[in-house]
PDB file of N, CA and C in Angstrom:
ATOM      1  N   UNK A   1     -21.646   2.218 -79.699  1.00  0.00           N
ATOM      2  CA  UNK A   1     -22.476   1.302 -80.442  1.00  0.00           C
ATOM      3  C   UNK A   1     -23.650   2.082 -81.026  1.00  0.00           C
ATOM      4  N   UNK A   2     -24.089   2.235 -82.565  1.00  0.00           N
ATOM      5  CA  UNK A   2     -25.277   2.212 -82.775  1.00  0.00           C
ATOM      6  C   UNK A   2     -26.062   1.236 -83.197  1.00  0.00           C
ATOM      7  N   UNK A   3     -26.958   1.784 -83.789  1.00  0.00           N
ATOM      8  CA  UNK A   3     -28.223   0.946 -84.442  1.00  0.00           C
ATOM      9  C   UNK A   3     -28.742   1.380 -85.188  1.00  0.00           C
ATOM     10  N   UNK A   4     -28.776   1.244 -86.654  1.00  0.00           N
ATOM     11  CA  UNK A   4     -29.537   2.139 -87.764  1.00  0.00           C
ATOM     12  C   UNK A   4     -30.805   1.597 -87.684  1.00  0.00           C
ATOM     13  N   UNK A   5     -31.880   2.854 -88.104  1.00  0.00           N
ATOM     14  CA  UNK A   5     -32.982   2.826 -88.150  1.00  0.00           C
ATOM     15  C   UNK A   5     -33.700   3.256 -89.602  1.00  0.00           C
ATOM     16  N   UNK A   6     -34.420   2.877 -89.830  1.00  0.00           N
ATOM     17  CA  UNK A   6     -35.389   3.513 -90.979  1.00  0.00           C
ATOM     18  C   UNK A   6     -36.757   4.466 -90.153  1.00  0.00           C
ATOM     19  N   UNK A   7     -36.715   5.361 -90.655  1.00  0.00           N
ATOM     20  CA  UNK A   7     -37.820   6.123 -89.964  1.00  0.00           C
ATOM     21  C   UNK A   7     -38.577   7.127 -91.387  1.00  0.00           C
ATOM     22  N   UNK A   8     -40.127   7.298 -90.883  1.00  0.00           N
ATOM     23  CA  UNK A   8     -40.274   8.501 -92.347  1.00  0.00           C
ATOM     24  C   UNK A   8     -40.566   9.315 -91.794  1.00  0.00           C
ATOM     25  N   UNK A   9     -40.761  10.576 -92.037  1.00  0.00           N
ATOM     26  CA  UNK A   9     -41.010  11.852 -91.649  1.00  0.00           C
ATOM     27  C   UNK A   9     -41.746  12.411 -93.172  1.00  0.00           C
ATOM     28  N   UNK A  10     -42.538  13.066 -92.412  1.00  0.00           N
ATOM     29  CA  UNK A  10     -43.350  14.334 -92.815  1.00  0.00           C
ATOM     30  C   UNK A  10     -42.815  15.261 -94.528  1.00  0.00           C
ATOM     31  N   UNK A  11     -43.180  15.720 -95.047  1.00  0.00           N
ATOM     32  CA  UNK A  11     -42.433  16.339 -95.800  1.00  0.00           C
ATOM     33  C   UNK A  11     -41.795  17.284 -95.400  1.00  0.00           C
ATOM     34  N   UNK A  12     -43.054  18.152 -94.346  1.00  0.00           N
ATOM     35  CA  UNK A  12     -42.311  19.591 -93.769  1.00  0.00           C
ATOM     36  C   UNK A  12     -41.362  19.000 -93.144  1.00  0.00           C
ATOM     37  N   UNK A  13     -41.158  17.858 -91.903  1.00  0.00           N
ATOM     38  CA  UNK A  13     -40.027  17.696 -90.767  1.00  0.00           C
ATOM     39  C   UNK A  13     -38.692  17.299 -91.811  1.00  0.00           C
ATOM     40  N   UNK A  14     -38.705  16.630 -93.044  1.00  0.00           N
ATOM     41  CA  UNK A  14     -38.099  16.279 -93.760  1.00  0.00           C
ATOM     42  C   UNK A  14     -37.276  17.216 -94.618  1.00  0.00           C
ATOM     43  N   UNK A  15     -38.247  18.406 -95.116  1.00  0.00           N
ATOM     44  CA  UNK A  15     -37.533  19.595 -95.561  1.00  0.00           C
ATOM     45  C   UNK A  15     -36.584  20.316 -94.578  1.00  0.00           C
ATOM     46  N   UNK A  16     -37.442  20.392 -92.934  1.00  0.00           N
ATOM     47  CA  UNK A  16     -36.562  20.948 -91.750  1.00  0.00           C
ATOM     48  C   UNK A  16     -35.332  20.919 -91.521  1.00  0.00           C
ATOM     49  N   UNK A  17     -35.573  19.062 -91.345  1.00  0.00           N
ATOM     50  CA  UNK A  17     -33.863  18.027 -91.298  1.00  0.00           C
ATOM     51  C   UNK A  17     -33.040  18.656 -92.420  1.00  0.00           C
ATOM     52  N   UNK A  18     -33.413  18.988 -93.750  1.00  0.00           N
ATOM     53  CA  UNK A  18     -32.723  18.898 -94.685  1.00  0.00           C
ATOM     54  C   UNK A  18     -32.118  20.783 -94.101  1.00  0.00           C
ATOM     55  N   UNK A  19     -32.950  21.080 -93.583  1.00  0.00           N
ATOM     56  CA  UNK A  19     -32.045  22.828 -93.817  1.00  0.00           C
ATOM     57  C   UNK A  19     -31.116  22.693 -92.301  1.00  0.00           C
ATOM     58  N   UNK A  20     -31.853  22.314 -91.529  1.00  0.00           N
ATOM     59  CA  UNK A  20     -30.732  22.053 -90.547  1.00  0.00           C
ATOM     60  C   UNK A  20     -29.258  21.447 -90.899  1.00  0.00           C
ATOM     61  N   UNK A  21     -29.135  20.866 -91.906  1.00  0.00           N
ATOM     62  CA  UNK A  21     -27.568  20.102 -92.486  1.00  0.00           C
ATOM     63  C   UNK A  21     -27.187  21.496 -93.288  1.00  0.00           C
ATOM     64  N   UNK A  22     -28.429  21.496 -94.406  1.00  0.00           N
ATOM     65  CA  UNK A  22     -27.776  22.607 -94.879  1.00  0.00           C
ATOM     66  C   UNK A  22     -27.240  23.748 -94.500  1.00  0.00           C
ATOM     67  N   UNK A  23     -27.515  24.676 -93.822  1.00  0.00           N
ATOM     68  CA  UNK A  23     -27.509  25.477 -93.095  1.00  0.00           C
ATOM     69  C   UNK A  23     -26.031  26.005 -92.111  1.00  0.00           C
ATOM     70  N   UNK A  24     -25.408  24.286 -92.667  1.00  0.00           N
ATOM     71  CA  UNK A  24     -24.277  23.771 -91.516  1.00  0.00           C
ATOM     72  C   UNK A  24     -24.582  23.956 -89.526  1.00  0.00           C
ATOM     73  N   UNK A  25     -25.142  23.525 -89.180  1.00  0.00           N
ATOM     74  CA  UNK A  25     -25.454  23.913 -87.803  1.00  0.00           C
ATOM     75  C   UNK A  25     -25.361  22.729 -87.485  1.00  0.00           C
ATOM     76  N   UNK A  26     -25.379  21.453 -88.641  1.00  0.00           N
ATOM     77  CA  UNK A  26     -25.168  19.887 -87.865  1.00  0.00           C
ATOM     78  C   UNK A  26     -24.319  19.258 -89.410  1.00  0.00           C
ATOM     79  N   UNK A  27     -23.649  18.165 -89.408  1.00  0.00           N
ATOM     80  CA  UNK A  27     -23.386  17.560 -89.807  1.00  0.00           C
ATOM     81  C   UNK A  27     -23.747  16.371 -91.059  1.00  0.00           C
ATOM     82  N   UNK A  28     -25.005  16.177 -90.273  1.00  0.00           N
ATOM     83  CA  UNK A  28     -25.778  15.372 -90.897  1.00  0.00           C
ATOM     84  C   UNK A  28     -27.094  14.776 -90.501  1.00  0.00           C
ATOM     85  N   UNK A  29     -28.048  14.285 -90.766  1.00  0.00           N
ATOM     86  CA  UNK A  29     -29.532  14.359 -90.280  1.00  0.00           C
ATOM     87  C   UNK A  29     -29.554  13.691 -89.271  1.00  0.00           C
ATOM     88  N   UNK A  30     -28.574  12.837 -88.936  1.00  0.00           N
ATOM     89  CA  UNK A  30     -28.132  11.729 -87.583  1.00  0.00           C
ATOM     90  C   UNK A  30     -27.977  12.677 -86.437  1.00  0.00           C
ATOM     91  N   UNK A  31     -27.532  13.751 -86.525  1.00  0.00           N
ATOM     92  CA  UNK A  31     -27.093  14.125 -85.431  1.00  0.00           C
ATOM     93  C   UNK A  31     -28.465  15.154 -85.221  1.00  0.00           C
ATOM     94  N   UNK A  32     -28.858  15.744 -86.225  1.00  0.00           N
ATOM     95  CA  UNK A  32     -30.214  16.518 -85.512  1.00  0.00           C
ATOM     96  C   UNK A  32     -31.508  15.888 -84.908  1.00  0.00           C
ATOM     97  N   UNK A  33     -31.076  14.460 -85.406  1.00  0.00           N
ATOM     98  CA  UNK A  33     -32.398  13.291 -84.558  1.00  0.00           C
ATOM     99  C   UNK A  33     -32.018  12.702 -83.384  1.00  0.00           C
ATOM    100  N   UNK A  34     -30.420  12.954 -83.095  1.00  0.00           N
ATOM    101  CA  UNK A  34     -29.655  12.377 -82.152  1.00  0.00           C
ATOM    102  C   UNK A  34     -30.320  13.758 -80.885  1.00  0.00           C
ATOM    103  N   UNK A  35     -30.191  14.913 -81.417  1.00  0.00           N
ATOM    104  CA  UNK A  35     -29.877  15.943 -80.375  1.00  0.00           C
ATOM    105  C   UNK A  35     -31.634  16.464 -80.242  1.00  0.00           C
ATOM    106  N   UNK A  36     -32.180  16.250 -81.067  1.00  0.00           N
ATOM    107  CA  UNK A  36     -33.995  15.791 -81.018  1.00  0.00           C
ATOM    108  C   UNK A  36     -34.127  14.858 -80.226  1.00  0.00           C
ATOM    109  N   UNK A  37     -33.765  14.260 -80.231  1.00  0.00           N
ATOM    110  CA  UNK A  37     -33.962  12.917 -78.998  1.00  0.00           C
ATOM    111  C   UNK A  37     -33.206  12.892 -77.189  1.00  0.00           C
ATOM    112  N   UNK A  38     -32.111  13.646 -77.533  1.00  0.00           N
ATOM    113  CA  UNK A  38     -31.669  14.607 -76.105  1.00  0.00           C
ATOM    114  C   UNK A  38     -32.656  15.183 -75.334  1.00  0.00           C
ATOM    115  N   UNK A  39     -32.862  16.195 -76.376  1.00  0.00           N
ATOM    116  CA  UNK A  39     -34.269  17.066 -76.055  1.00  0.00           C
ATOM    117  C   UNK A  39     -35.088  16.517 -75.649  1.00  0.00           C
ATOM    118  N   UNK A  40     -35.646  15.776 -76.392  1.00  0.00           N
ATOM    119  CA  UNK A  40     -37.111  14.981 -75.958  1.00  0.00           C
ATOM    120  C   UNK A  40     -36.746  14.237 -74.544  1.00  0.00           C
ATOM    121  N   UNK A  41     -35.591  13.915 -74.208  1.00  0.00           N
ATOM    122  CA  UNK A  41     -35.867  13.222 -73.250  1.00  0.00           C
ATOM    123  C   UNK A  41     -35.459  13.435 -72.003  1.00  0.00           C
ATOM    124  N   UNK A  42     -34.276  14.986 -72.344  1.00  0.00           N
ATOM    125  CA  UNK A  42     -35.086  15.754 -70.569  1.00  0.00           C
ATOM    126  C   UNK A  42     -36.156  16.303 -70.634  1.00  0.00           C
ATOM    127  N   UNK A  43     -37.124  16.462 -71.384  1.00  0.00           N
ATOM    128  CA  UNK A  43     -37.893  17.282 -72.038  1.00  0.00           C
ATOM    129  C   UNK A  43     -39.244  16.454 -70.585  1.00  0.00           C
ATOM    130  N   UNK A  44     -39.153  14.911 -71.341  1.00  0.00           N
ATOM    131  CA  UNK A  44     -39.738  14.436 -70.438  1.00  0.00           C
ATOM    132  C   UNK A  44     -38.973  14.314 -69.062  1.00  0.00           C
ATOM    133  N   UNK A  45     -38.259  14.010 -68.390  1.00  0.00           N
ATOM    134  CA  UNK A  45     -37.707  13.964 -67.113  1.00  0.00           C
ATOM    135  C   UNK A  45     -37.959  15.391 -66.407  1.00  0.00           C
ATOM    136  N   UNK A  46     -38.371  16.512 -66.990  1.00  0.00           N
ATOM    137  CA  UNK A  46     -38.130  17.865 -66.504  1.00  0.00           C
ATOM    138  C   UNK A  46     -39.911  17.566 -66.215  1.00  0.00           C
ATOM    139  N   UNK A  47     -41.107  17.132 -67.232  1.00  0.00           N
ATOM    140  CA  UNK A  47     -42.124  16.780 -66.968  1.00  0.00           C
ATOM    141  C   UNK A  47     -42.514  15.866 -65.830  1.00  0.00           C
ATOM    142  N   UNK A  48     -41.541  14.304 -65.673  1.00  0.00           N
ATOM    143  CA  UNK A  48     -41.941  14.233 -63.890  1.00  0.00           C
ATOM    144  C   UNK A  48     -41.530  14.396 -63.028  1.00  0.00           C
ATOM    145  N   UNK A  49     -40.784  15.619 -63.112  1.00  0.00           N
ATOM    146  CA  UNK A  49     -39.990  16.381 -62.389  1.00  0.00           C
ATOM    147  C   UNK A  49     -41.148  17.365 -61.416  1.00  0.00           C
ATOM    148  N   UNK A  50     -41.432  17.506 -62.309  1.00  0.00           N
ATOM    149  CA  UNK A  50     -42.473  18.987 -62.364  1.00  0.00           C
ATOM    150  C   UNK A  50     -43.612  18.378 -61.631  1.00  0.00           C
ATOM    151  N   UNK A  51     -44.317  16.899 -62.512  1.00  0.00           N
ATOM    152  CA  UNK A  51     -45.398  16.552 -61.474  1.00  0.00           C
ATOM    153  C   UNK A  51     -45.347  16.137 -60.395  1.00  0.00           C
ATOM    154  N   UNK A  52     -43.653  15.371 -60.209  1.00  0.00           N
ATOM    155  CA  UNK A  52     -43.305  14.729 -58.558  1.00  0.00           C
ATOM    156  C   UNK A  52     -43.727  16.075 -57.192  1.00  0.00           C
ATOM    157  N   UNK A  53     -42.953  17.346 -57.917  1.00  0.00           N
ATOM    158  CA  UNK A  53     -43.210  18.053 -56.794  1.00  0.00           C
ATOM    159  C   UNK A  53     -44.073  18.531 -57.181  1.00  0.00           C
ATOM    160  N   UNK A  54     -45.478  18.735 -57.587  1.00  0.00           N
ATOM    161  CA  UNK A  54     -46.847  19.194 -57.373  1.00  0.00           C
ATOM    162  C   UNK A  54     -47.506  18.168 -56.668  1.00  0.00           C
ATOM    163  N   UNK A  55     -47.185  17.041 -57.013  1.00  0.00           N
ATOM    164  CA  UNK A  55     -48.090  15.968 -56.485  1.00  0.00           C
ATOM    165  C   UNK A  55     -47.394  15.676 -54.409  1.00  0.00           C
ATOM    166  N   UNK A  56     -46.216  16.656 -54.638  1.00  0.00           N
ATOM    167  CA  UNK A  56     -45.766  16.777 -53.057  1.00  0.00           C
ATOM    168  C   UNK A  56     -46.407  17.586 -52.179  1.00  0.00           C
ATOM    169  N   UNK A  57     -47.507  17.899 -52.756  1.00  0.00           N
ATOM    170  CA  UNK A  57     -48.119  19.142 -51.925  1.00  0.00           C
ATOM    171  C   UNK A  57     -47.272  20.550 -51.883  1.00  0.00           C
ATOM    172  N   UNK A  58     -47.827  21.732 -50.946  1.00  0.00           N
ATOM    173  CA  UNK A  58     -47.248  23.221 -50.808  1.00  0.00           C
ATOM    174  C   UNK A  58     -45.983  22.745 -50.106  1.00  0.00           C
ATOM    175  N   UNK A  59     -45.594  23.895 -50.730  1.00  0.00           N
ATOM    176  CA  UNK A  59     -44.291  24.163 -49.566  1.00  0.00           C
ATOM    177  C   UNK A  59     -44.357  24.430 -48.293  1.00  0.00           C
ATOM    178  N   UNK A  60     -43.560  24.319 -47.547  1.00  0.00           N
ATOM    179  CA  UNK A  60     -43.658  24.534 -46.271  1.00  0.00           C
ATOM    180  C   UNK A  60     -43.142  25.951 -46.132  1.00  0.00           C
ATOM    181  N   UNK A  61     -43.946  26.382 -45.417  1.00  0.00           N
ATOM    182  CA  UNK A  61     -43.409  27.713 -44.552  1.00  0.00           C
ATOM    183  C   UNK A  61     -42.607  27.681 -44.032  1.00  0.00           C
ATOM    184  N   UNK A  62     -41.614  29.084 -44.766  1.00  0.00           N
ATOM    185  CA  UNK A  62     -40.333  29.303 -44.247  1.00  0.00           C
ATOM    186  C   UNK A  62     -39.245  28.792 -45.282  1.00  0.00           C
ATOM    187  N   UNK A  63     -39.506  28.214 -46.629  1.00  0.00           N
ATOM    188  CA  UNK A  63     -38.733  27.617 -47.605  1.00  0.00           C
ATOM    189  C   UNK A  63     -39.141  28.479 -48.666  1.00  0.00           C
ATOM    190  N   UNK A  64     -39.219  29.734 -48.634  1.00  0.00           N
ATOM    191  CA  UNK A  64     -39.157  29.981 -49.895  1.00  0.00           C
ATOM    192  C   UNK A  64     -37.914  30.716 -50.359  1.00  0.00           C
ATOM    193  N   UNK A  65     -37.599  31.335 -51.616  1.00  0.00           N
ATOM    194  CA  UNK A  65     -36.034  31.488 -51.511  1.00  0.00           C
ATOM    195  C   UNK A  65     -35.648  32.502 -50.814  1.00  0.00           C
ATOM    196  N   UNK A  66     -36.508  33.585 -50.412  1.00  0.00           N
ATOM    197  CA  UNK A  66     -36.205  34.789 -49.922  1.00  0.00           C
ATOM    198  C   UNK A  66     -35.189  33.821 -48.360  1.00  0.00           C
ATOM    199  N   UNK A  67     -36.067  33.203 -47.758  1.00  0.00           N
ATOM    200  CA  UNK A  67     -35.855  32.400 -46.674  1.00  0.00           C
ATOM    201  C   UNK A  67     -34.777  31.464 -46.924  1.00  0.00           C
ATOM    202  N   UNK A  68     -34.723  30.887 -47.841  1.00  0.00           N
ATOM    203  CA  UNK A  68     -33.254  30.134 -47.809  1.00  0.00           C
ATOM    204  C   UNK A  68     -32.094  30.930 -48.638  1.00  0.00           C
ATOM    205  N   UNK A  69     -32.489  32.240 -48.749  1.00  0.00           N
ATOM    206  CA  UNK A  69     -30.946  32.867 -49.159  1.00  0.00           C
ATOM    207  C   UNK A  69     -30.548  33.496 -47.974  1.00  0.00           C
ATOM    208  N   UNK A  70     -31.774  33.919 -46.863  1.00  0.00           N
ATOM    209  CA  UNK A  70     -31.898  34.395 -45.433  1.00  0.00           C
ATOM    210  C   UNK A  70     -30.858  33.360 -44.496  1.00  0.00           C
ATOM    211  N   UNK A  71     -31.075  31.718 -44.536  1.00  0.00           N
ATOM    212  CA  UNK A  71     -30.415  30.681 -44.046  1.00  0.00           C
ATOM    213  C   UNK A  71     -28.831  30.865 -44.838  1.00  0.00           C
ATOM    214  N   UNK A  72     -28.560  30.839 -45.472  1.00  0.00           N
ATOM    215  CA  UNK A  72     -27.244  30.749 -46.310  1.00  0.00           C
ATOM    216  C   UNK A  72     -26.481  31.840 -46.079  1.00  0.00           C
ATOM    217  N   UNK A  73     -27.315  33.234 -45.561  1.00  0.00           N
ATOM    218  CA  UNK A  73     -26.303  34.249 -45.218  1.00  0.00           C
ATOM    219  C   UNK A  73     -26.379  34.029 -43.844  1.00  0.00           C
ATOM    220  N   UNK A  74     -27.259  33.269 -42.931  1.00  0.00           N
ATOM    221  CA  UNK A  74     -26.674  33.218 -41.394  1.00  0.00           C
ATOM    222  C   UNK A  74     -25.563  32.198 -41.311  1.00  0.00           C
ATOM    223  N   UNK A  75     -25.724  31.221 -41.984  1.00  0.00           N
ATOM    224  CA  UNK A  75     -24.375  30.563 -42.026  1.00  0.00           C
ATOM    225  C   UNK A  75     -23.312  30.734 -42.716  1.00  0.00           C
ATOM    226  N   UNK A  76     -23.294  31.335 -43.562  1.00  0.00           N
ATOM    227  CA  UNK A  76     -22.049  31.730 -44.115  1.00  0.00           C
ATOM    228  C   UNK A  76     -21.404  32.969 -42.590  1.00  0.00           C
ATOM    229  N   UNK A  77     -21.967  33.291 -41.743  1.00  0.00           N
ATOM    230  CA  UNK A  77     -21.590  34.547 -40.923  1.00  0.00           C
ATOM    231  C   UNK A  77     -21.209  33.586 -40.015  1.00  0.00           C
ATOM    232  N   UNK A  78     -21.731  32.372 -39.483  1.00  0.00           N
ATOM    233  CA  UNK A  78     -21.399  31.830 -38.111  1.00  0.00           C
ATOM    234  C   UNK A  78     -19.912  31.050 -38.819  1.00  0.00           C
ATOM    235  N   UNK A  79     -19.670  30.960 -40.110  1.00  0.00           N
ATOM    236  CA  UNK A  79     -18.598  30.470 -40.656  1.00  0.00           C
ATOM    237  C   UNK A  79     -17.017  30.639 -40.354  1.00  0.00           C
TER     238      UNK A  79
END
């Protein structure tokens, strides 16, 4: 299902869209606002991603990767 939209853009973002088609790297301006909008929106999820675990406080001692590649080779041995 879509939904057409009317949207305006910029001259520069407008010239952009236009070389991105041209260019052939997309199809048509739908799909570079489609895959602009991908972006944007792990773009944000990677952002409260990022603040969930700052706002979790430090790490705990003993978790850093040196230490859990340390855990992963004792068990891979008791394996």
């Amino acid at each position: 299902m879509t939904e057409k939209l009317s949207i305006s853009l910029t001259d520069e973002h407008a010239h952009l869209l236009q070389e991105a088609v041209e260019s052939g790297d997309y199809a048509s301006s739908s799909e570079v606002i489609r895959e602009a909008l991908r972006e944007w929106k792990a773009r944000r999820l990677l952002g409260r991603m990022w603040d969930e675990g700052i706002a979790s406080g430090p790490a705990d001692p003993g978790s850093g990767m040196g230490d859990i590649k340390a855990e992963a080779r004792r068990r891979k041995s008791r394996a």
